[in-house]
ModelCIF file with pLDDT and N, C-alpha, C, O atoms, coordinates in Angstrom:
data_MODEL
#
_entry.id   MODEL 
#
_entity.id                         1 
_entity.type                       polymer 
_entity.pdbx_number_of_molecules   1 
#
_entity_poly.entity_id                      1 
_entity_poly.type                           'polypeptide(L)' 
_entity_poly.nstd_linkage                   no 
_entity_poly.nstd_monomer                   no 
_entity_poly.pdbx_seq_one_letter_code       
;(UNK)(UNK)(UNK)(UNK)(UNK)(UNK)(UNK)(UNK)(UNK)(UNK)(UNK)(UNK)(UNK)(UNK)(UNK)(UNK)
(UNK)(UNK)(UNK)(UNK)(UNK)(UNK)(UNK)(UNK)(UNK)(UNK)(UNK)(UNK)(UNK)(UNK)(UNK)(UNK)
(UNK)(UNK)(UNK)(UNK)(UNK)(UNK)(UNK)(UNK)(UNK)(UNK)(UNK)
;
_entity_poly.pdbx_seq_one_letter_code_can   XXXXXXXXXXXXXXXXXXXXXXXXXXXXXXXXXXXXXXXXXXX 
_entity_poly.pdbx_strand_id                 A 
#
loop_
_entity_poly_seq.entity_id 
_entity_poly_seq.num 
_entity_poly_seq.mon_id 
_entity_poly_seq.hetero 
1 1  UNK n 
1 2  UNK n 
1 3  UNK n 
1 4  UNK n 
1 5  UNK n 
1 6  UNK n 
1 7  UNK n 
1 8  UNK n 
1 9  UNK n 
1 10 UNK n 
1 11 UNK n 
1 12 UNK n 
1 13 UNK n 
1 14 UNK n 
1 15 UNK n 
1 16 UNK n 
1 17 UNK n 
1 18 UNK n 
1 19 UNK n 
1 20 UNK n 
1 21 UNK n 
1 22 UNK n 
1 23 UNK n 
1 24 UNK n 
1 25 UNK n 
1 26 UNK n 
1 27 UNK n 
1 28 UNK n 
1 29 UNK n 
1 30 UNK n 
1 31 UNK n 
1 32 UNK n 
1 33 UNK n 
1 34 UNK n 
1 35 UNK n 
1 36 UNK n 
1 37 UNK n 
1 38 UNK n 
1 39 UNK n 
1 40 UNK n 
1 41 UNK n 
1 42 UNK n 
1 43 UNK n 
#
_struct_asym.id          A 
_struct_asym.entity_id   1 
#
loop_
_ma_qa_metric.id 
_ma_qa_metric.mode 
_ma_qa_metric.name 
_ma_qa_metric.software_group_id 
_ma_qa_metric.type 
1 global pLDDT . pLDDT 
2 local  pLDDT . pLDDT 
#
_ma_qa_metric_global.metric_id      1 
_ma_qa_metric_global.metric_value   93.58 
_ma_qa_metric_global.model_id       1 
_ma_qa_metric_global.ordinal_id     1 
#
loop_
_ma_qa_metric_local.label_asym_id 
_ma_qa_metric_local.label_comp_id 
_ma_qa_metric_local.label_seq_id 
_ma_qa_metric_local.metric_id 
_ma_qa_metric_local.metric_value 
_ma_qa_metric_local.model_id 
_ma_qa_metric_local.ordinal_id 
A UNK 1  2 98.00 1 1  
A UNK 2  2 98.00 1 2  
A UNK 3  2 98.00 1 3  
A UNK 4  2 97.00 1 4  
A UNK 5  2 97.00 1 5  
A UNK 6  2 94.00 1 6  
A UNK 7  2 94.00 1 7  
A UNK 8  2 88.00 1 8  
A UNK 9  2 75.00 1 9  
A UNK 10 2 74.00 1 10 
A UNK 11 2 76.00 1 11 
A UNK 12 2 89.00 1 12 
A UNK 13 2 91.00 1 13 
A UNK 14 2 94.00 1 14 
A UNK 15 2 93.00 1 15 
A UNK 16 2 95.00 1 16 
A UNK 17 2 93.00 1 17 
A UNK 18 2 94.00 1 18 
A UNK 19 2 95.00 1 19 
A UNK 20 2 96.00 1 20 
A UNK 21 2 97.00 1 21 
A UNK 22 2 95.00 1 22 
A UNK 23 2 96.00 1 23 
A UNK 24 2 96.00 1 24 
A UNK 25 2 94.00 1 25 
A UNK 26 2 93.00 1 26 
A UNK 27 2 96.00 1 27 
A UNK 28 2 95.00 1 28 
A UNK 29 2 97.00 1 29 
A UNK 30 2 95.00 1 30 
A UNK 31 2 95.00 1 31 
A UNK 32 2 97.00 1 32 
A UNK 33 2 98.00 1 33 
A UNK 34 2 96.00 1 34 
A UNK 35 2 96.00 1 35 
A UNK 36 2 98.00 1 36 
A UNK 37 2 97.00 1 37 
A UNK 38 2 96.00 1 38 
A UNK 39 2 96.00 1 39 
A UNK 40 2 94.00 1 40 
A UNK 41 2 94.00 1 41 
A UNK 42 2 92.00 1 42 
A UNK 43 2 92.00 1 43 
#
loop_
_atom_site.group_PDB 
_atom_site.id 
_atom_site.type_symbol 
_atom_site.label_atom_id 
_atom_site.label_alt_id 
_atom_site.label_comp_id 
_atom_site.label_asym_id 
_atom_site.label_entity_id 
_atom_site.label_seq_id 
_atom_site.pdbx_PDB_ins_code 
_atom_site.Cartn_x 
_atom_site.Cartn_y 
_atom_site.Cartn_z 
_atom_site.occupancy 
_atom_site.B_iso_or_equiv 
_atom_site.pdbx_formal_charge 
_atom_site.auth_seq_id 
_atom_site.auth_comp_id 
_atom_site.auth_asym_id 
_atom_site.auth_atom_id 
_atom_site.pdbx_PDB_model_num 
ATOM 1   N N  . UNK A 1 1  ? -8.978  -11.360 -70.846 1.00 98.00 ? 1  UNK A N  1 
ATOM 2   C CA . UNK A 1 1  ? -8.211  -10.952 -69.684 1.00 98.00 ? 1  UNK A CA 1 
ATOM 3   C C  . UNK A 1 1  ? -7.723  -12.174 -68.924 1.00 98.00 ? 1  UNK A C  1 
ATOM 4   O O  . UNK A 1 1  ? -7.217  -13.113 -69.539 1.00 98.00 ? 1  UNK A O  1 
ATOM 5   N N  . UNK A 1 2  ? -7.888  -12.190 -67.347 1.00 98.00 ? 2  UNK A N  1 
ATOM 6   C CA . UNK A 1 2  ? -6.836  -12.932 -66.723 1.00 98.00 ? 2  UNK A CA 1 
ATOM 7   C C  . UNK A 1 2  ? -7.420  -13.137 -65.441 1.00 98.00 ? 2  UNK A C  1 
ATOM 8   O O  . UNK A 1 2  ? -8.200  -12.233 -65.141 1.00 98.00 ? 2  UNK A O  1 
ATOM 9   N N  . UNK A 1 3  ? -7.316  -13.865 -64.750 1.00 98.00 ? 3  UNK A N  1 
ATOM 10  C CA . UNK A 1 3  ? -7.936  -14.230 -63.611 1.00 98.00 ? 3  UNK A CA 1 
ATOM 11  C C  . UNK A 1 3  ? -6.933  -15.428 -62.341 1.00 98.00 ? 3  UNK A C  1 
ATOM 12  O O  . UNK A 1 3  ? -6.876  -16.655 -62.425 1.00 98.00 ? 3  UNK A O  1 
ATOM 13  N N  . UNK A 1 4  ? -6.482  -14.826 -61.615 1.00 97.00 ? 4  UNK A N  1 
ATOM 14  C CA . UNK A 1 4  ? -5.486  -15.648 -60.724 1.00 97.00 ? 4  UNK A CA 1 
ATOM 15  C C  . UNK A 1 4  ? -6.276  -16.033 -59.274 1.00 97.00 ? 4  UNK A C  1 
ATOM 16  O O  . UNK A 1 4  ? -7.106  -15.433 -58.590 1.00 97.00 ? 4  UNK A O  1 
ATOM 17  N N  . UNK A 1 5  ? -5.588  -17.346 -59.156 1.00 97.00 ? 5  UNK A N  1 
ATOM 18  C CA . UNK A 1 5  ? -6.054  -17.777 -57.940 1.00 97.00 ? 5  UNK A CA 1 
ATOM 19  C C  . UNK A 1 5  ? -4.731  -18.137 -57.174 1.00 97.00 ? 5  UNK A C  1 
ATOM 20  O O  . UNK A 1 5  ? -3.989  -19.101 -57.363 1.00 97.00 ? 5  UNK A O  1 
ATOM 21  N N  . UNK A 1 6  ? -4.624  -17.116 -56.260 1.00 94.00 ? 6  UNK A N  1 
ATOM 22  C CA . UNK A 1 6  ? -3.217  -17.494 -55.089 1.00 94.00 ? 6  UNK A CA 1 
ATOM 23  C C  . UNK A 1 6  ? -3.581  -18.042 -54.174 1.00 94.00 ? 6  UNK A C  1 
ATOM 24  O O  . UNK A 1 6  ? -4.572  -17.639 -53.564 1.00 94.00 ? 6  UNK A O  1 
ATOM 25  N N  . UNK A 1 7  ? -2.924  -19.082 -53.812 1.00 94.00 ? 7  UNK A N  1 
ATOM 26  C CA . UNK A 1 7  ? -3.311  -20.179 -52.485 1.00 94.00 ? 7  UNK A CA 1 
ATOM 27  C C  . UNK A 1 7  ? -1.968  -19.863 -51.496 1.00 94.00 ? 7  UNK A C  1 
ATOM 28  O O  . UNK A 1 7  ? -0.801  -19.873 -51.888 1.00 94.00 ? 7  UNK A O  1 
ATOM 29  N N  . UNK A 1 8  ? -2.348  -19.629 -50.356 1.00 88.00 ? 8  UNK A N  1 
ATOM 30  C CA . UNK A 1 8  ? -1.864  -19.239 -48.562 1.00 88.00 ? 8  UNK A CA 1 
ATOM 31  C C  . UNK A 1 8  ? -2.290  -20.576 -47.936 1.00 88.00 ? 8  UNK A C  1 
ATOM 32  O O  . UNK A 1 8  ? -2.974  -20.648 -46.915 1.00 88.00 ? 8  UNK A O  1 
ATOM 33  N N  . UNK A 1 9  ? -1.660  -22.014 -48.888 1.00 75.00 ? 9  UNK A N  1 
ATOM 34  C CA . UNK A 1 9  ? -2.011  -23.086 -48.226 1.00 75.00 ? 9  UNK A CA 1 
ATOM 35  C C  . UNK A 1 9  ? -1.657  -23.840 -46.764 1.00 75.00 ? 9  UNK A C  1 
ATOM 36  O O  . UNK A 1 9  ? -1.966  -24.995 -46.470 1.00 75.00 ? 9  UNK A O  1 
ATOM 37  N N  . UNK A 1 10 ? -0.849  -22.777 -45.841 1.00 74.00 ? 10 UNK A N  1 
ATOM 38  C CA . UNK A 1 10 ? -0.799  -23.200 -44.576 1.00 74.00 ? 10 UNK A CA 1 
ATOM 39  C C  . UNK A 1 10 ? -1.937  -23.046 -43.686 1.00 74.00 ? 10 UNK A C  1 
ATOM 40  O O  . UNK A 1 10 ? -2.182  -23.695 -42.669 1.00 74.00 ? 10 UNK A O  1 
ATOM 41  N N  . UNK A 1 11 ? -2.809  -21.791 -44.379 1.00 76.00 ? 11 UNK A N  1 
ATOM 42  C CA . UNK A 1 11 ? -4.212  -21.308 -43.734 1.00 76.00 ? 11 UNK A CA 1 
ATOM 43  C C  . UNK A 1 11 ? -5.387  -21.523 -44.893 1.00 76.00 ? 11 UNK A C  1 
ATOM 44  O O  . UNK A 1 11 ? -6.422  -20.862 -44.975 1.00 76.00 ? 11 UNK A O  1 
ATOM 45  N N  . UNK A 1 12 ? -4.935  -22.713 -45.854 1.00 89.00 ? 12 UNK A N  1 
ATOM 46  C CA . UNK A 1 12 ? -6.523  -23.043 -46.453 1.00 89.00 ? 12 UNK A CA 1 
ATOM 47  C C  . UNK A 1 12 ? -7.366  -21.065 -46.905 1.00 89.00 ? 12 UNK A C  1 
ATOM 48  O O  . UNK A 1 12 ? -8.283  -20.438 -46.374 1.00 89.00 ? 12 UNK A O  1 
ATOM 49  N N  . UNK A 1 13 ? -6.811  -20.874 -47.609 1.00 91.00 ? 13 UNK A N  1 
ATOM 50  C CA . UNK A 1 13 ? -7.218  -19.388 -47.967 1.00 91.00 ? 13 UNK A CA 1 
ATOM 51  C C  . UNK A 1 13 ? -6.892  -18.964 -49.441 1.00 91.00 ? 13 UNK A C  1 
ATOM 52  O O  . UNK A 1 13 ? -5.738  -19.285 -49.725 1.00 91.00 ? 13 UNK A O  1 
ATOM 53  N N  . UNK A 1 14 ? -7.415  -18.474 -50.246 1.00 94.00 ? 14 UNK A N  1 
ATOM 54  C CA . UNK A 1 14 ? -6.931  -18.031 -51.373 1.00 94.00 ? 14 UNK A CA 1 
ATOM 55  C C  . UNK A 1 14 ? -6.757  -16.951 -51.761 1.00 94.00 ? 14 UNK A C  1 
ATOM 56  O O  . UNK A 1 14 ? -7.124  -16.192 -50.864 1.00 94.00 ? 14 UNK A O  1 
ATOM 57  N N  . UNK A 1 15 ? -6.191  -16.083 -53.091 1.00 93.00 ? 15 UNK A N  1 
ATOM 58  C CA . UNK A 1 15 ? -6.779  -14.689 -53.058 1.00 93.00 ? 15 UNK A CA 1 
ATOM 59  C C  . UNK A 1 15 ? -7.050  -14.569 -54.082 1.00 93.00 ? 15 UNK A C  1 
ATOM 60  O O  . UNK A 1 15 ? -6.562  -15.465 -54.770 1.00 93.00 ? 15 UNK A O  1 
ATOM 61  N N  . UNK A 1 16 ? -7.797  -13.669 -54.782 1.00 95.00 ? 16 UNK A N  1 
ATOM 62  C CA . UNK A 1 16 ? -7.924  -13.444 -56.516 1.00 95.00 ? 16 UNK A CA 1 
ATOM 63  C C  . UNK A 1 16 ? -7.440  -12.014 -56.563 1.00 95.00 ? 16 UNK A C  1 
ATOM 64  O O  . UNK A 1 16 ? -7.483  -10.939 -55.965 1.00 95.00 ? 16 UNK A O  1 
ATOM 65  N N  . UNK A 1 17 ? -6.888  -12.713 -57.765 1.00 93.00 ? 17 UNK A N  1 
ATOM 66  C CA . UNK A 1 17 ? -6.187  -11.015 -58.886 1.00 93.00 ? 17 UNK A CA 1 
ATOM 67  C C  . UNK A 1 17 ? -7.116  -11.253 -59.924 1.00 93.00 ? 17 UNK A C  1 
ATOM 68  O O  . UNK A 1 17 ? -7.856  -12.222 -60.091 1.00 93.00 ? 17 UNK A O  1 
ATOM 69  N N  . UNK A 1 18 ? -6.926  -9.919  -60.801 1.00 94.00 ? 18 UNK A N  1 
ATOM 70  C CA . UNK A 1 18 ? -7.554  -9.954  -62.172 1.00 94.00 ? 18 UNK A CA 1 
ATOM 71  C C  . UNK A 1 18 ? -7.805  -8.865  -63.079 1.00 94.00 ? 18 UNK A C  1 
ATOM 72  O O  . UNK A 1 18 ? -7.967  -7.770  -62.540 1.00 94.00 ? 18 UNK A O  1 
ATOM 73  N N  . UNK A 1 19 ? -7.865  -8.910  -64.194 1.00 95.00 ? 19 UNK A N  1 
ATOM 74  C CA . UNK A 1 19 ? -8.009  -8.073  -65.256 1.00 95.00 ? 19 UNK A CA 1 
ATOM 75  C C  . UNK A 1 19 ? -8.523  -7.811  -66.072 1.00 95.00 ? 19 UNK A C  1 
ATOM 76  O O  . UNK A 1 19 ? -8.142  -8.752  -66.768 1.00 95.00 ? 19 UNK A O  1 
ATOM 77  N N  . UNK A 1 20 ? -9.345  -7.109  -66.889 1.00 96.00 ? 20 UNK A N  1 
ATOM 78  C CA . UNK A 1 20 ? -10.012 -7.431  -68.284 1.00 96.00 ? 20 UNK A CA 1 
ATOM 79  C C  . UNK A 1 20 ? -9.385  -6.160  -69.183 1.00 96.00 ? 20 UNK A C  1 
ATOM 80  O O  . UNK A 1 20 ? -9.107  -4.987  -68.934 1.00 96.00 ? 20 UNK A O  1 
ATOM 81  N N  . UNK A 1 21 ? -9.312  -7.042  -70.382 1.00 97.00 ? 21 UNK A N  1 
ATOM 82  C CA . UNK A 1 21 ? -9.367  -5.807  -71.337 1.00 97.00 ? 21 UNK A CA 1 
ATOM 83  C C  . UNK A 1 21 ? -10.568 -4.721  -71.546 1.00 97.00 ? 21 UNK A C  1 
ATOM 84  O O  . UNK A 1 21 ? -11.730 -5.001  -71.841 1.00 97.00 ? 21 UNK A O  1 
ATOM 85  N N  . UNK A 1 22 ? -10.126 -3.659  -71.368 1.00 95.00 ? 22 UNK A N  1 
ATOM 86  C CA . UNK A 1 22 ? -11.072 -2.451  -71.167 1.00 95.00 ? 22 UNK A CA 1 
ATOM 87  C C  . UNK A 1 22 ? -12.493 -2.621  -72.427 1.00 95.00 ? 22 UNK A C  1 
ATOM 88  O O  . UNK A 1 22 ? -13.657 -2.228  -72.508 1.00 95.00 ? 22 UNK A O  1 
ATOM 89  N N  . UNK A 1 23 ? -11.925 -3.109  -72.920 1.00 96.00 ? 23 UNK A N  1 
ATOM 90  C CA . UNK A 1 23 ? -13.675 -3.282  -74.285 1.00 96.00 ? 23 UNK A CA 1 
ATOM 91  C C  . UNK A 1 23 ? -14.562 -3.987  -73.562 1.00 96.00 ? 23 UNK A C  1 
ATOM 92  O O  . UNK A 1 23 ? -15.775 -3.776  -73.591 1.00 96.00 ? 23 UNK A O  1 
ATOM 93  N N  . UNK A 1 24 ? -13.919 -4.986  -72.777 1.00 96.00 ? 24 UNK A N  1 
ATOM 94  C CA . UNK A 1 24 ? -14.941 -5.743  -71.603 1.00 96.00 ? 24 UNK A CA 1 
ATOM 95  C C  . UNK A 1 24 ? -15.301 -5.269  -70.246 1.00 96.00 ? 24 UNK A C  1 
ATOM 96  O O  . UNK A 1 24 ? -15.828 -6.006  -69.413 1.00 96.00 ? 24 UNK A O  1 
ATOM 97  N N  . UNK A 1 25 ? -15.095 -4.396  -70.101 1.00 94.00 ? 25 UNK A N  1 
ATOM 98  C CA . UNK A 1 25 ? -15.519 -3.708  -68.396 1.00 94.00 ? 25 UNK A CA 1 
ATOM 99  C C  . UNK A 1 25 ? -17.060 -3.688  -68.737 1.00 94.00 ? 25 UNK A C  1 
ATOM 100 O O  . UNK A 1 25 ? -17.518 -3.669  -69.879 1.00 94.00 ? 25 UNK A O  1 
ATOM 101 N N  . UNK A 1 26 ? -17.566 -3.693  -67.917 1.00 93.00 ? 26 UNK A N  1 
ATOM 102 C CA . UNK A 1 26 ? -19.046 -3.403  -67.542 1.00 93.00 ? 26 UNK A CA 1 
ATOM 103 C C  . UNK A 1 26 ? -19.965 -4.535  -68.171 1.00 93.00 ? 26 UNK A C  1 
ATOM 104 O O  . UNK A 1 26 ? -20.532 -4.144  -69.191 1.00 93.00 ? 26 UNK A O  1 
ATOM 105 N N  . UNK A 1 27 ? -20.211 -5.673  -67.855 1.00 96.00 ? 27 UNK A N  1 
ATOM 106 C CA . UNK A 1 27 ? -20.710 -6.857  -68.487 1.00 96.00 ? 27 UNK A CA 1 
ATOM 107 C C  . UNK A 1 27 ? -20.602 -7.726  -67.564 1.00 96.00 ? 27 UNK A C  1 
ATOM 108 O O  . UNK A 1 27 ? -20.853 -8.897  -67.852 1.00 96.00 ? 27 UNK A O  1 
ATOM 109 N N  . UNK A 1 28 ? -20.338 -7.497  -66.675 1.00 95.00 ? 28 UNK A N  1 
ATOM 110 C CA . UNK A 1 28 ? -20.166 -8.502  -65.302 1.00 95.00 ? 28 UNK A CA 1 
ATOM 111 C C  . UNK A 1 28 ? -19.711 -10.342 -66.163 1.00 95.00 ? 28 UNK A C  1 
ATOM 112 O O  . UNK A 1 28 ? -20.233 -11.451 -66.047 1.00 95.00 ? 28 UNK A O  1 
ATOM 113 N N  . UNK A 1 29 ? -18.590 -9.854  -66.924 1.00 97.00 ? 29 UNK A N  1 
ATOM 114 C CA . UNK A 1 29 ? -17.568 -10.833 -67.270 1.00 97.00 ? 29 UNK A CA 1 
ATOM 115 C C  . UNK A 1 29 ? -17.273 -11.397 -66.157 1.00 97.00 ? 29 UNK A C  1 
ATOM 116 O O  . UNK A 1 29 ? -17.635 -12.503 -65.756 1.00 97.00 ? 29 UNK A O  1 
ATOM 117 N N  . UNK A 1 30 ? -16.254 -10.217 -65.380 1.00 95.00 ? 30 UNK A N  1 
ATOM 118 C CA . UNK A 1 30 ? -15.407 -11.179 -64.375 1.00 95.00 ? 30 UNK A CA 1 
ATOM 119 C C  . UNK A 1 30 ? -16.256 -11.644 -63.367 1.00 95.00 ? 30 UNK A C  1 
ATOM 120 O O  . UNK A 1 30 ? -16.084 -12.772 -62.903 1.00 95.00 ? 30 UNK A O  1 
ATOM 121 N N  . UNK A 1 31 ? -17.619 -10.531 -62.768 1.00 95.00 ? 31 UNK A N  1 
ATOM 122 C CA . UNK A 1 31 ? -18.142 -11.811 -61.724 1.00 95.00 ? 31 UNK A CA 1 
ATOM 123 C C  . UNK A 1 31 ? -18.080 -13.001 -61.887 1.00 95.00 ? 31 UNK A C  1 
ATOM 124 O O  . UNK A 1 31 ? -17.664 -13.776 -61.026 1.00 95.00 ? 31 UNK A O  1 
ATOM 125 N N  . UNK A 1 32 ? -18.636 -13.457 -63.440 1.00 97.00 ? 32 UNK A N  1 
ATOM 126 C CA . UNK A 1 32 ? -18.710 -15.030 -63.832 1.00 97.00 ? 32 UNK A CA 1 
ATOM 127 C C  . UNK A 1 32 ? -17.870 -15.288 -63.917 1.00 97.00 ? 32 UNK A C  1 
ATOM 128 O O  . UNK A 1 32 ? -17.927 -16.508 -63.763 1.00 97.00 ? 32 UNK A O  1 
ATOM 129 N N  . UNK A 1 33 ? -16.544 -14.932 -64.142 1.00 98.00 ? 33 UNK A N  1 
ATOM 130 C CA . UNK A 1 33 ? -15.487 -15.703 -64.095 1.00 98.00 ? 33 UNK A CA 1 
ATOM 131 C C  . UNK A 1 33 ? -14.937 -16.074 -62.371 1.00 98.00 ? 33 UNK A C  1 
ATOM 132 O O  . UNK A 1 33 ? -14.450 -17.135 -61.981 1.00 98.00 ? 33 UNK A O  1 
ATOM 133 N N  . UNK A 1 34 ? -15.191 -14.900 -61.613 1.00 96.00 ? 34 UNK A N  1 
ATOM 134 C CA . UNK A 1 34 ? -14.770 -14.419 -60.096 1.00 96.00 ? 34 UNK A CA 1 
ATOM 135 C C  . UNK A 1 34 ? -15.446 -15.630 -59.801 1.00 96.00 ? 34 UNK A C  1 
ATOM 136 O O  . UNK A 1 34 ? -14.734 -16.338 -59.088 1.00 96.00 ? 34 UNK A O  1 
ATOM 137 N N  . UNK A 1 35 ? -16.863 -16.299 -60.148 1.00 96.00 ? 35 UNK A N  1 
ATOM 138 C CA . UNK A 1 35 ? -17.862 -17.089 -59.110 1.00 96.00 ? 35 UNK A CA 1 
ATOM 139 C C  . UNK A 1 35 ? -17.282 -18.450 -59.762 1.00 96.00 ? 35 UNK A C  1 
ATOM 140 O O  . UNK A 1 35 ? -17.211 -19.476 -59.086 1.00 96.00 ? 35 UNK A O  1 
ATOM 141 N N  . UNK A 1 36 ? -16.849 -18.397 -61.188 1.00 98.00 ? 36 UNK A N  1 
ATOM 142 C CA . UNK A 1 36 ? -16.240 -20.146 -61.217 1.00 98.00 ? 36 UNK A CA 1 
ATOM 143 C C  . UNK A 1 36 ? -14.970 -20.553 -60.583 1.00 98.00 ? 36 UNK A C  1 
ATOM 144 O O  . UNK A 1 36 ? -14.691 -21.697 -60.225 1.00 98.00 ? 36 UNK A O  1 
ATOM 145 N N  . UNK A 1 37 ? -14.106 -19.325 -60.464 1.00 97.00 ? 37 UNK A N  1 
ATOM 146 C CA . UNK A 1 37 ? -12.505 -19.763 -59.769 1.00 97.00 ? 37 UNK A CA 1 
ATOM 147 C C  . UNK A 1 37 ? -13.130 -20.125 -58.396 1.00 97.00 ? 37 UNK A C  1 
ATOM 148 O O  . UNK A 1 37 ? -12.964 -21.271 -57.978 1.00 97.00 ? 37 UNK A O  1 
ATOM 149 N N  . UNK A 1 38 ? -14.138 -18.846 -57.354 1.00 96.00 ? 38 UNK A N  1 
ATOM 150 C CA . UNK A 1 38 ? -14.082 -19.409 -56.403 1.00 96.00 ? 38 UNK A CA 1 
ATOM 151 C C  . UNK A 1 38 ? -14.710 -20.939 -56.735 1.00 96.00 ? 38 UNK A C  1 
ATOM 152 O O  . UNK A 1 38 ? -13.889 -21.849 -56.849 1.00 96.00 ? 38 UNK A O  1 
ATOM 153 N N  . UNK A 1 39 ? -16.063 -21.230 -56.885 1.00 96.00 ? 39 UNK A N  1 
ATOM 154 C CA . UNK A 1 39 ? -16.058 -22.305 -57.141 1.00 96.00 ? 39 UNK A CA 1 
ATOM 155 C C  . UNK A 1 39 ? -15.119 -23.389 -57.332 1.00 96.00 ? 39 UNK A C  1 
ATOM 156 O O  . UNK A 1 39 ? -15.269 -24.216 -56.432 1.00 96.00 ? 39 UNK A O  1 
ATOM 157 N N  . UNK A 1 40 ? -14.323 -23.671 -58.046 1.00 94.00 ? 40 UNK A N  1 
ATOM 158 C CA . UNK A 1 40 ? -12.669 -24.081 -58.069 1.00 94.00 ? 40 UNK A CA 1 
ATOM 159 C C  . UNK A 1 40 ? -12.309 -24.775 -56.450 1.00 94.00 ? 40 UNK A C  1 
ATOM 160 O O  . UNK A 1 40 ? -12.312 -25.835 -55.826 1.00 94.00 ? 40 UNK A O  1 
ATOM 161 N N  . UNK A 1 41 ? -12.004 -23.276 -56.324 1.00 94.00 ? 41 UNK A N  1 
ATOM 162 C CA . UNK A 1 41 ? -11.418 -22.822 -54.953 1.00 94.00 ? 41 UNK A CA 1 
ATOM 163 C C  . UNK A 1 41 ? -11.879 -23.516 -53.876 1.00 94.00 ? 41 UNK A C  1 
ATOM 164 O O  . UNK A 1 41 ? -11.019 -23.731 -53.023 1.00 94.00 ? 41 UNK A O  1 
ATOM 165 N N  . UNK A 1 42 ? -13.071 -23.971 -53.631 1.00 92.00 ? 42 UNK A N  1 
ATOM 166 C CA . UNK A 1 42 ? -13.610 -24.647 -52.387 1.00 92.00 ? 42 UNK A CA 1 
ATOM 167 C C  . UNK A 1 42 ? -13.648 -25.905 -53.009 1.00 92.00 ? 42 UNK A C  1 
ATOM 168 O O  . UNK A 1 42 ? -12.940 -26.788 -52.523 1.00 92.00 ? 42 UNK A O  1 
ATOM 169 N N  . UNK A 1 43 ? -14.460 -26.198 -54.162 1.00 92.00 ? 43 UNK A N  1 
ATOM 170 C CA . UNK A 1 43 ? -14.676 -27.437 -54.333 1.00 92.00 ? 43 UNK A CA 1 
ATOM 171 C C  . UNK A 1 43 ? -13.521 -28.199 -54.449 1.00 92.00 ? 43 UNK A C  1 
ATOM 172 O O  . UNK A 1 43 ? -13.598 -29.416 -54.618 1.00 92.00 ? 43 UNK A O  1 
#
């Protein structure tokens, strides 16, 4: 799947989009993916 990080860089803010292919739902994929973008994101 897919995982976006939109930056609102006049206010230091981001947002996430995202998707998985349905064979992957329920596996808490995207948390881990959700916790490295933010990660990203601040650091």
């Amino acid at each position: 799947g897919a995982i976006e990080l939109r930056f609102h860089t006049a206010r230091h803010v981001g947002e996430l989009g995202y998707w998985l292919g349905k064979a992957f739902w329920g596996q808490g994929y995207m948390t881990e993916a959700a916790q490295a973008v933010m990660a990203y994101g601040f650091r």
